[in-house]
Protein backbone atom coordinates (compact mmCIF):
# COMPACT_ATOMS: atom_id res chain seq x y z
CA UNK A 1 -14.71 14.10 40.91
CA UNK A 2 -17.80 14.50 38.90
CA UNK A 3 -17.50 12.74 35.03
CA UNK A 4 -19.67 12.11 32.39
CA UNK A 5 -22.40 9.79 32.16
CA UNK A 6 -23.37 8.33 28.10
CA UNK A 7 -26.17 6.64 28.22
CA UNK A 8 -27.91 4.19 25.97
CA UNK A 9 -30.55 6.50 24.63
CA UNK A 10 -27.12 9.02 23.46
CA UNK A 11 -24.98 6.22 22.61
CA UNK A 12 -27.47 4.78 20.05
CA UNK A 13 -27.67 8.47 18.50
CA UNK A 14 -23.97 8.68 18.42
CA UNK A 15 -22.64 5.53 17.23
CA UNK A 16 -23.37 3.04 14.26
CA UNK A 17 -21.78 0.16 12.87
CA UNK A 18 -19.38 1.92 10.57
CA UNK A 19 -18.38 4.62 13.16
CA UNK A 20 -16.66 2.62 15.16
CA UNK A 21 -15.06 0.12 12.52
CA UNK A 22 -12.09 1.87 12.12
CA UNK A 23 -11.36 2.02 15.91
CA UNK A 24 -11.91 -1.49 16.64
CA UNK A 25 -9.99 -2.65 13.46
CA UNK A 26 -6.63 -0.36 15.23
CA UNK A 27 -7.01 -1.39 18.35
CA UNK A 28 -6.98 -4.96 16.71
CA UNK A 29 -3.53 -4.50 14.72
CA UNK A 30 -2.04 -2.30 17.79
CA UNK A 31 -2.60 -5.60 19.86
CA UNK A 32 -0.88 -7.95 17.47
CA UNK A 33 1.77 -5.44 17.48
CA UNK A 34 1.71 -5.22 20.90
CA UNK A 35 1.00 -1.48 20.85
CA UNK A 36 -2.35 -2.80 23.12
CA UNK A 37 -3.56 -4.97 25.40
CA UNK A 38 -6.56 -7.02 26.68
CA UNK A 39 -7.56 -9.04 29.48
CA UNK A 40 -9.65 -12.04 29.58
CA UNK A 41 -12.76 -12.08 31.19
CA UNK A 42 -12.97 -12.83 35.09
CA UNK A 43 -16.83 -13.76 36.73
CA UNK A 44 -17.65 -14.25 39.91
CA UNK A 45 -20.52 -16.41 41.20
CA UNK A 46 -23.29 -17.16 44.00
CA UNK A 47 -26.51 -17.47 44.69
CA UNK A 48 -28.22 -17.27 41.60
CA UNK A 49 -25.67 -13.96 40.73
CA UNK A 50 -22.95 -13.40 38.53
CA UNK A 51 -20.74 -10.30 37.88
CA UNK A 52 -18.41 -10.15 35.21
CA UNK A 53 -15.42 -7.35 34.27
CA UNK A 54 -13.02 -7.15 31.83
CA UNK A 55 -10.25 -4.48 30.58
CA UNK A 56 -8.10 -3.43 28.26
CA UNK A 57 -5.78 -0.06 26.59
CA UNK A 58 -6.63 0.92 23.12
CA UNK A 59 -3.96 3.67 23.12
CA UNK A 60 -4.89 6.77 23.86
CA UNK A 61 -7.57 5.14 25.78
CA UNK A 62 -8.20 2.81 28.75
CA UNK A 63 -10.52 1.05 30.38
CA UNK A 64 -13.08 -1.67 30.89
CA UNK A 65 -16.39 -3.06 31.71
CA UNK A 66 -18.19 -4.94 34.89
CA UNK A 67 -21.84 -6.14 34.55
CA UNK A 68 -24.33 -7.98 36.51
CA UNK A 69 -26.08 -11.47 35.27
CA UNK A 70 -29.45 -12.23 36.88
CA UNK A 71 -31.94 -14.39 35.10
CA UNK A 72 -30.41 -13.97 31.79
CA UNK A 73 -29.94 -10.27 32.11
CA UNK A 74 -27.28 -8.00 31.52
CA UNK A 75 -26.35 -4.69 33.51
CA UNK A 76 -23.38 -3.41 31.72
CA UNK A 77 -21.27 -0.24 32.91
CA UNK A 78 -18.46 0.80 31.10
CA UNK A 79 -15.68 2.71 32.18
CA UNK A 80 -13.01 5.30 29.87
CA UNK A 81 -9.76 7.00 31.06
CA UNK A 82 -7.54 8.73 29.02
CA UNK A 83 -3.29 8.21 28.22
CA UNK A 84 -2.80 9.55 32.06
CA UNK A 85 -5.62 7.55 34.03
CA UNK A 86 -7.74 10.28 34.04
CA UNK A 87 -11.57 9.00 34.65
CA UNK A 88 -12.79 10.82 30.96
CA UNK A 89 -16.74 9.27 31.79
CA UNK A 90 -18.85 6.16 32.40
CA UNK A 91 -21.28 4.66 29.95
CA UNK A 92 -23.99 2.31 29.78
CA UNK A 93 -23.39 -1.09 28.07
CA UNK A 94 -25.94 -2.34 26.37
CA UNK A 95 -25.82 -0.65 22.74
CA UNK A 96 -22.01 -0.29 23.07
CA UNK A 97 -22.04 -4.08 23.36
CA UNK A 98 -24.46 -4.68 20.58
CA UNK A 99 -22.35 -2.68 17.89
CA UNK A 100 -19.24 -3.98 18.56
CA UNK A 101 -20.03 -7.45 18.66
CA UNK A 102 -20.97 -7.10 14.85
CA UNK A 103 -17.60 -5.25 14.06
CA UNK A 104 -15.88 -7.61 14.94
CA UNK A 105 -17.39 -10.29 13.19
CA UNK A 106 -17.40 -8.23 10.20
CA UNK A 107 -13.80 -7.69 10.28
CA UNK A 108 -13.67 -11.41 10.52
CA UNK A 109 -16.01 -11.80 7.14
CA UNK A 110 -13.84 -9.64 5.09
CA UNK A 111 -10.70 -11.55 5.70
CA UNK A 112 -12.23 -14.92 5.25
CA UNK A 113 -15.18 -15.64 3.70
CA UNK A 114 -15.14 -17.10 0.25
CA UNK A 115 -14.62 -14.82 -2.51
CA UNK A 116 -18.20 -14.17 -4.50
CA UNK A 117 -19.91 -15.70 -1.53
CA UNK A 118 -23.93 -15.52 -2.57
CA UNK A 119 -25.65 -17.42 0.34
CA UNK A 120 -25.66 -16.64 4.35
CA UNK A 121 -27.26 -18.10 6.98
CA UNK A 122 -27.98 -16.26 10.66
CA UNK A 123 -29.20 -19.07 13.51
CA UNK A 124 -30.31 -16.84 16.71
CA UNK A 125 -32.76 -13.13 15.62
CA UNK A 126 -32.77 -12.08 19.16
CA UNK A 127 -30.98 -8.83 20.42
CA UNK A 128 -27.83 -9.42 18.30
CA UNK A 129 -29.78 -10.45 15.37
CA UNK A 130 -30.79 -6.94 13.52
CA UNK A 131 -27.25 -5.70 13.50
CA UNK A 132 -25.25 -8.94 12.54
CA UNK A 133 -27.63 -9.11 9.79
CA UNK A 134 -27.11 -5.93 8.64
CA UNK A 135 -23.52 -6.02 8.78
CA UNK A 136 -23.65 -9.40 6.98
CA UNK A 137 -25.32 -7.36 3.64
CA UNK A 138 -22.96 -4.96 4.25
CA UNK A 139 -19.78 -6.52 4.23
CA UNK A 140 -20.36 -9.62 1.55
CA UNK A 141 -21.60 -7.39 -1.64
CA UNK A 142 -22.02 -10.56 -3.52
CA UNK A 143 -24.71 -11.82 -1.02
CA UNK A 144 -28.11 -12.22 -2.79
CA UNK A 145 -29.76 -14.39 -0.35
CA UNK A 146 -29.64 -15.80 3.54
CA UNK A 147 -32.08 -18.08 5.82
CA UNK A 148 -32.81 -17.08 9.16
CA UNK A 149 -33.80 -19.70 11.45
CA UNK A 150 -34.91 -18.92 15.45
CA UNK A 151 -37.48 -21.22 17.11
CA UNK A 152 -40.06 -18.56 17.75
CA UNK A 153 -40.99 -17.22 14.13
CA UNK A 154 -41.96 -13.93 14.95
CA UNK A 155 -38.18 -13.00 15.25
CA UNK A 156 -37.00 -15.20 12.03
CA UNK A 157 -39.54 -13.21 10.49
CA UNK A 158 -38.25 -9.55 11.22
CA UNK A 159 -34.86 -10.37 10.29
CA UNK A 160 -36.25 -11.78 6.91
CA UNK A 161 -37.98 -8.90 6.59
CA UNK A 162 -35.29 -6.69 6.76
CA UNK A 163 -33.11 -8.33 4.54
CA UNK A 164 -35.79 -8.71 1.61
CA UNK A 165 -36.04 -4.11 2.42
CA UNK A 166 -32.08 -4.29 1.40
CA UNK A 167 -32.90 -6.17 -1.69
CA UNK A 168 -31.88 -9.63 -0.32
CA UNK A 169 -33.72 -12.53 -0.89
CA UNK A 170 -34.68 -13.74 2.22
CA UNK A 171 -36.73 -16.92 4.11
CA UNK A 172 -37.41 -18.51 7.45
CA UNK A 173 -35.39 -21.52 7.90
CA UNK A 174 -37.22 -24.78 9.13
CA UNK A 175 -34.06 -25.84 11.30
CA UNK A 176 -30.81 -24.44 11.89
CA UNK A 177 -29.36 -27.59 9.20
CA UNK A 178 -31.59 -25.82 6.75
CA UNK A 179 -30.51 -22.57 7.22
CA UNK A 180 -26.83 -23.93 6.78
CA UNK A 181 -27.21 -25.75 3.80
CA UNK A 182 -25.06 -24.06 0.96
CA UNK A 183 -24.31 -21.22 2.73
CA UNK A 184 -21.40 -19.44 2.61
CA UNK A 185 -21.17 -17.37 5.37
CA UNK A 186 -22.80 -18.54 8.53
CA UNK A 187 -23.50 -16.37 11.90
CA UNK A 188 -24.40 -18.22 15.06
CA UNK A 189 -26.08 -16.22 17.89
CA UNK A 190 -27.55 -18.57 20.24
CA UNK A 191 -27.51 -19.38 23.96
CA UNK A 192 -27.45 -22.92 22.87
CA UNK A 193 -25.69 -25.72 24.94
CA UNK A 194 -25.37 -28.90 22.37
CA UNK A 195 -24.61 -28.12 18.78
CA UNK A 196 -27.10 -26.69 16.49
CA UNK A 197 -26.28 -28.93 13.65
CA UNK A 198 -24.69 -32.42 12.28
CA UNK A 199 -20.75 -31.42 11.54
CA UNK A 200 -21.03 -32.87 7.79
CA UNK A 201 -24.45 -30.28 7.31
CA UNK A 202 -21.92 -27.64 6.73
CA UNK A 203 -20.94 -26.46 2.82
CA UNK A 204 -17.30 -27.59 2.19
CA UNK A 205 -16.59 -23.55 1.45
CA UNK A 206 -17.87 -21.71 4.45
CA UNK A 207 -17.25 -18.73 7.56
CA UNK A 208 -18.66 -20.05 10.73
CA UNK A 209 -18.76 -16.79 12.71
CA UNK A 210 -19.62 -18.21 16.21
CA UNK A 211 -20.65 -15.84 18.89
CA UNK A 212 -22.92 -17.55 20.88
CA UNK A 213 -20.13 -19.82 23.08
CA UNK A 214 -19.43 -17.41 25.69
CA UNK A 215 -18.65 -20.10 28.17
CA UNK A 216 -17.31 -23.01 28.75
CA UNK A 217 -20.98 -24.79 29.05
CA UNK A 218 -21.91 -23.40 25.91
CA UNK A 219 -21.81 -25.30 22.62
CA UNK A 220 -22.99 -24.32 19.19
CA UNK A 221 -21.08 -25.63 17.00
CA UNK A 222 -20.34 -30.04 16.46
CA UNK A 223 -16.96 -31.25 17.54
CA UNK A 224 -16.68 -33.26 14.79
CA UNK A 225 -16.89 -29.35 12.85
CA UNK A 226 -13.10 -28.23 14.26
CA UNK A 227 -11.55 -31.82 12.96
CA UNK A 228 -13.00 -30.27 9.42
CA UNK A 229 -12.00 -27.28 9.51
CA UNK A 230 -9.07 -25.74 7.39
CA UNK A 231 -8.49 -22.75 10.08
CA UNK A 232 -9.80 -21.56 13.59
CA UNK A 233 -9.18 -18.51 14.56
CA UNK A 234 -9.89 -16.98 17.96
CA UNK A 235 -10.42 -13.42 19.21
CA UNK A 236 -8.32 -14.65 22.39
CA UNK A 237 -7.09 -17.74 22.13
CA UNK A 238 -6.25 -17.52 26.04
CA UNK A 239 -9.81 -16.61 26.67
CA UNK A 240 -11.47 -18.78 24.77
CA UNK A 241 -9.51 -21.86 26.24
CA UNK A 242 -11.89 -20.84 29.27
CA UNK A 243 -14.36 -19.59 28.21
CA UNK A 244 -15.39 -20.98 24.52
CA UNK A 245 -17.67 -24.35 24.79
CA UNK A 246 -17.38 -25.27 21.12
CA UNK A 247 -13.98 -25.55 21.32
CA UNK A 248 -12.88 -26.88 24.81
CA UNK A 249 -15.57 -29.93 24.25
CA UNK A 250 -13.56 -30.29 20.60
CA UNK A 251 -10.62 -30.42 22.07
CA UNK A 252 -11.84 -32.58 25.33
CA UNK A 253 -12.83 -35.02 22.63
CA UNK A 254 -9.75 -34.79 21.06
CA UNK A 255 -10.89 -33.72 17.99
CA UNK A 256 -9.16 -30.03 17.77
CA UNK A 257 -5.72 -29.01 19.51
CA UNK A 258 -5.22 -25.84 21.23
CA UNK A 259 -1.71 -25.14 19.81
CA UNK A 260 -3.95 -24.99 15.97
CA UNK A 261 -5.78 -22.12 17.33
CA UNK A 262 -4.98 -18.75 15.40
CA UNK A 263 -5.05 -15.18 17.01
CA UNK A 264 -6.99 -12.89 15.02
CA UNK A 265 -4.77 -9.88 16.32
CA UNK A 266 -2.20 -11.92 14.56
CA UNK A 267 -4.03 -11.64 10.98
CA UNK A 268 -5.12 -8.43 11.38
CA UNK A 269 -1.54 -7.14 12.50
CA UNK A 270 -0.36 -9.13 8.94
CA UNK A 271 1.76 -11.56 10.67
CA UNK A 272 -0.29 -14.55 10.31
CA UNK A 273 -1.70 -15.47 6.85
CA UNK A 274 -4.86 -17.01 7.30
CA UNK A 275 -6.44 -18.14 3.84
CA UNK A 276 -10.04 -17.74 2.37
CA UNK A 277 -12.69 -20.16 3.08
CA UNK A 278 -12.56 -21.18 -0.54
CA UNK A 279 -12.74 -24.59 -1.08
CA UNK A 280 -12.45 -25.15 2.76
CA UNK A 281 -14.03 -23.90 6.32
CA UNK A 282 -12.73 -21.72 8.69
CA UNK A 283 -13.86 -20.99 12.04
CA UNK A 284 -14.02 -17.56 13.71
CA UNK A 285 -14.67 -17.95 17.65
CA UNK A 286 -15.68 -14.82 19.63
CA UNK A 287 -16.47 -14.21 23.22
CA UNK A 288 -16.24 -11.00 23.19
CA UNK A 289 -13.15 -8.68 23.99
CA UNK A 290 -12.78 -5.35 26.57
CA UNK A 291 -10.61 -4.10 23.46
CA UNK A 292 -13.77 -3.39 21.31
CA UNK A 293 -15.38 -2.08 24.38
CA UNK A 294 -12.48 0.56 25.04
CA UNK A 295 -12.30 0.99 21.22
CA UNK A 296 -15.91 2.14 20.74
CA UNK A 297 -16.37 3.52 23.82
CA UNK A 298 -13.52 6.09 22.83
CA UNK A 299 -15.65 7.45 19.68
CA UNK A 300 -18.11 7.56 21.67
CA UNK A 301 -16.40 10.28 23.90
CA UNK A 302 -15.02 12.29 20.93
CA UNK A 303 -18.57 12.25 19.36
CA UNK A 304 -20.10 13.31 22.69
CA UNK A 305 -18.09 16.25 23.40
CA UNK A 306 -18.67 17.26 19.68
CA UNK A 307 -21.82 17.32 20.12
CA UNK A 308 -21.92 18.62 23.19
CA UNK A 309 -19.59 21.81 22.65
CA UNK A 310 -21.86 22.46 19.18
């Protein structure tokens, strides 16, 4: 049976950041109501290579995504069926991945980062920087400036760039404490194995969106950061018990407990009522789910055969 192929080049044309925020946010809620499900991530390792696959149904869709590690570089290949397990077509990762990482964070942001938050902070302007940062101006309408920091400046530079083009007030940070200080909402995007910063360098009212502890050898975020924290929420609490460093070496050093750990599909299906980072911080953890990837890989299908049959 012949299906399909999206590629990256027609995925980039098709999809945006607000296109597929309404999917992801449903598949979200249908999960806490258990109208959807996800797996956690499985790898498999030798020799230098690593492949990786996770699933999940996003009613009326199902599916998943395997990908290849080598040197710090990711194949992806997505897969999409439809409410009877027909194959509907495959697609190509890499753009798919780097919009609905954002989404989800964003999501995140708008449940609970400080009300009137002014000051953000992004630490990591490679592949996943351009979009987080737009989403960040997007979602906080109060922001009216941010620090980027990245050790090579070229990068810190294009993301400050960008923001001062939207009317933000933007600068290169000096270190990723400096970027930190005062802000309100902070994104972490870094392949970074020891924390980035001191635990008492963070603003007592601030979102840590981490995204950059993807497994369990990972660590961007202090220990000492969970003890301080009002709330931590996880995208999969399950998941991130094996895959999230930040919060396996907090809890290793007994500084955080697993059973504190808050689902997000429980806040976003309104069972769980997780409050503002005003006056306190909360953590949002995220790995990554096959839920997003089903999510946006479905309006990717309907905007491909639209386009397509026009």
């Amino acid at each position: 049976m012949s299906v399909p192929h999206i590629d990256d080049i027609a995925i980039d044309r098709l999809l945006s950041l607000s296109s597929i925020y309404g999917a992801v946010n449903d598949a979200l809620k249908d999960w806490g109501n258990g109208n959807a499900a996800n797996t956690i991530r499985v790898r498999a390792s030798a020799k230098g290579q690593m492949a990786s696959a996770m699933a999940a149904v996003a009613p009326p869709y199902s599916g998943g995504k395997v990908y290849a590690t080598k040197d710090g570089v990711f194949t992806f290949l997505n897969v999409l069926f439809d409410d009877q397990g027909n194959m509907l077509c495959t697609l190509d990762g890499d753009v798919l991945t780097r919009l609905r990482t954002p989404v989800l964070c964003q999501i995140a942001i708008e449940k609970f980062a400080p009300n009137d938050a002014s000051k953000g902070a992004i630490i990591g302007a490679g592949r996943q920087g351009r979009l987080h940062l737009e989403m960040l101006i997007d979602s906080v309408k109060t922001l009216k400036s941010i620090k980027i920091y990245d050790p090579r400046k070229e990068a810190a530079q294009a993301l400050v760039d960008i923001a001062q083009s939207r009317g933000v007030t933007a600068e290169i940070a000096a270190t990723p404490s400096d970027a930190i200080k005062g802000a309100q909402v902070v994104v972490t995007l870094t392949p970074a194995t020891e924390p980035l910063f001191e635990a008492d360098a963070v603003n007592e009212e601030a979102l840590i969106c981490a995204v950059g502890s993807t497994k369990y050898d990972k660590c961007e975020l202090p220990p000492k950061l969970m003890a301080r924290a009002e709330s931590v929420v996880c995208d999969d609490v399950e998941g991130s018990k094996i895959e999230c460093g930040d919060l396996i070496r907090a809890a290793n050093e007994g500084l955080f407990n697993w059973e504190d750990a808050i689902e997000f599909k429980d806040v976003c299906a309104g069972k769980v009522n997780t409050p503002r980072a005003n006056n306190s911080i909360v953590i949002f953890e995220t790995q990554g789910l096959a839920l997003q990837d089903v999510a946006a890989a479905g309006v990717a299908w309907q905007k491909f055969k639209e386009e397509v049959s026009s």
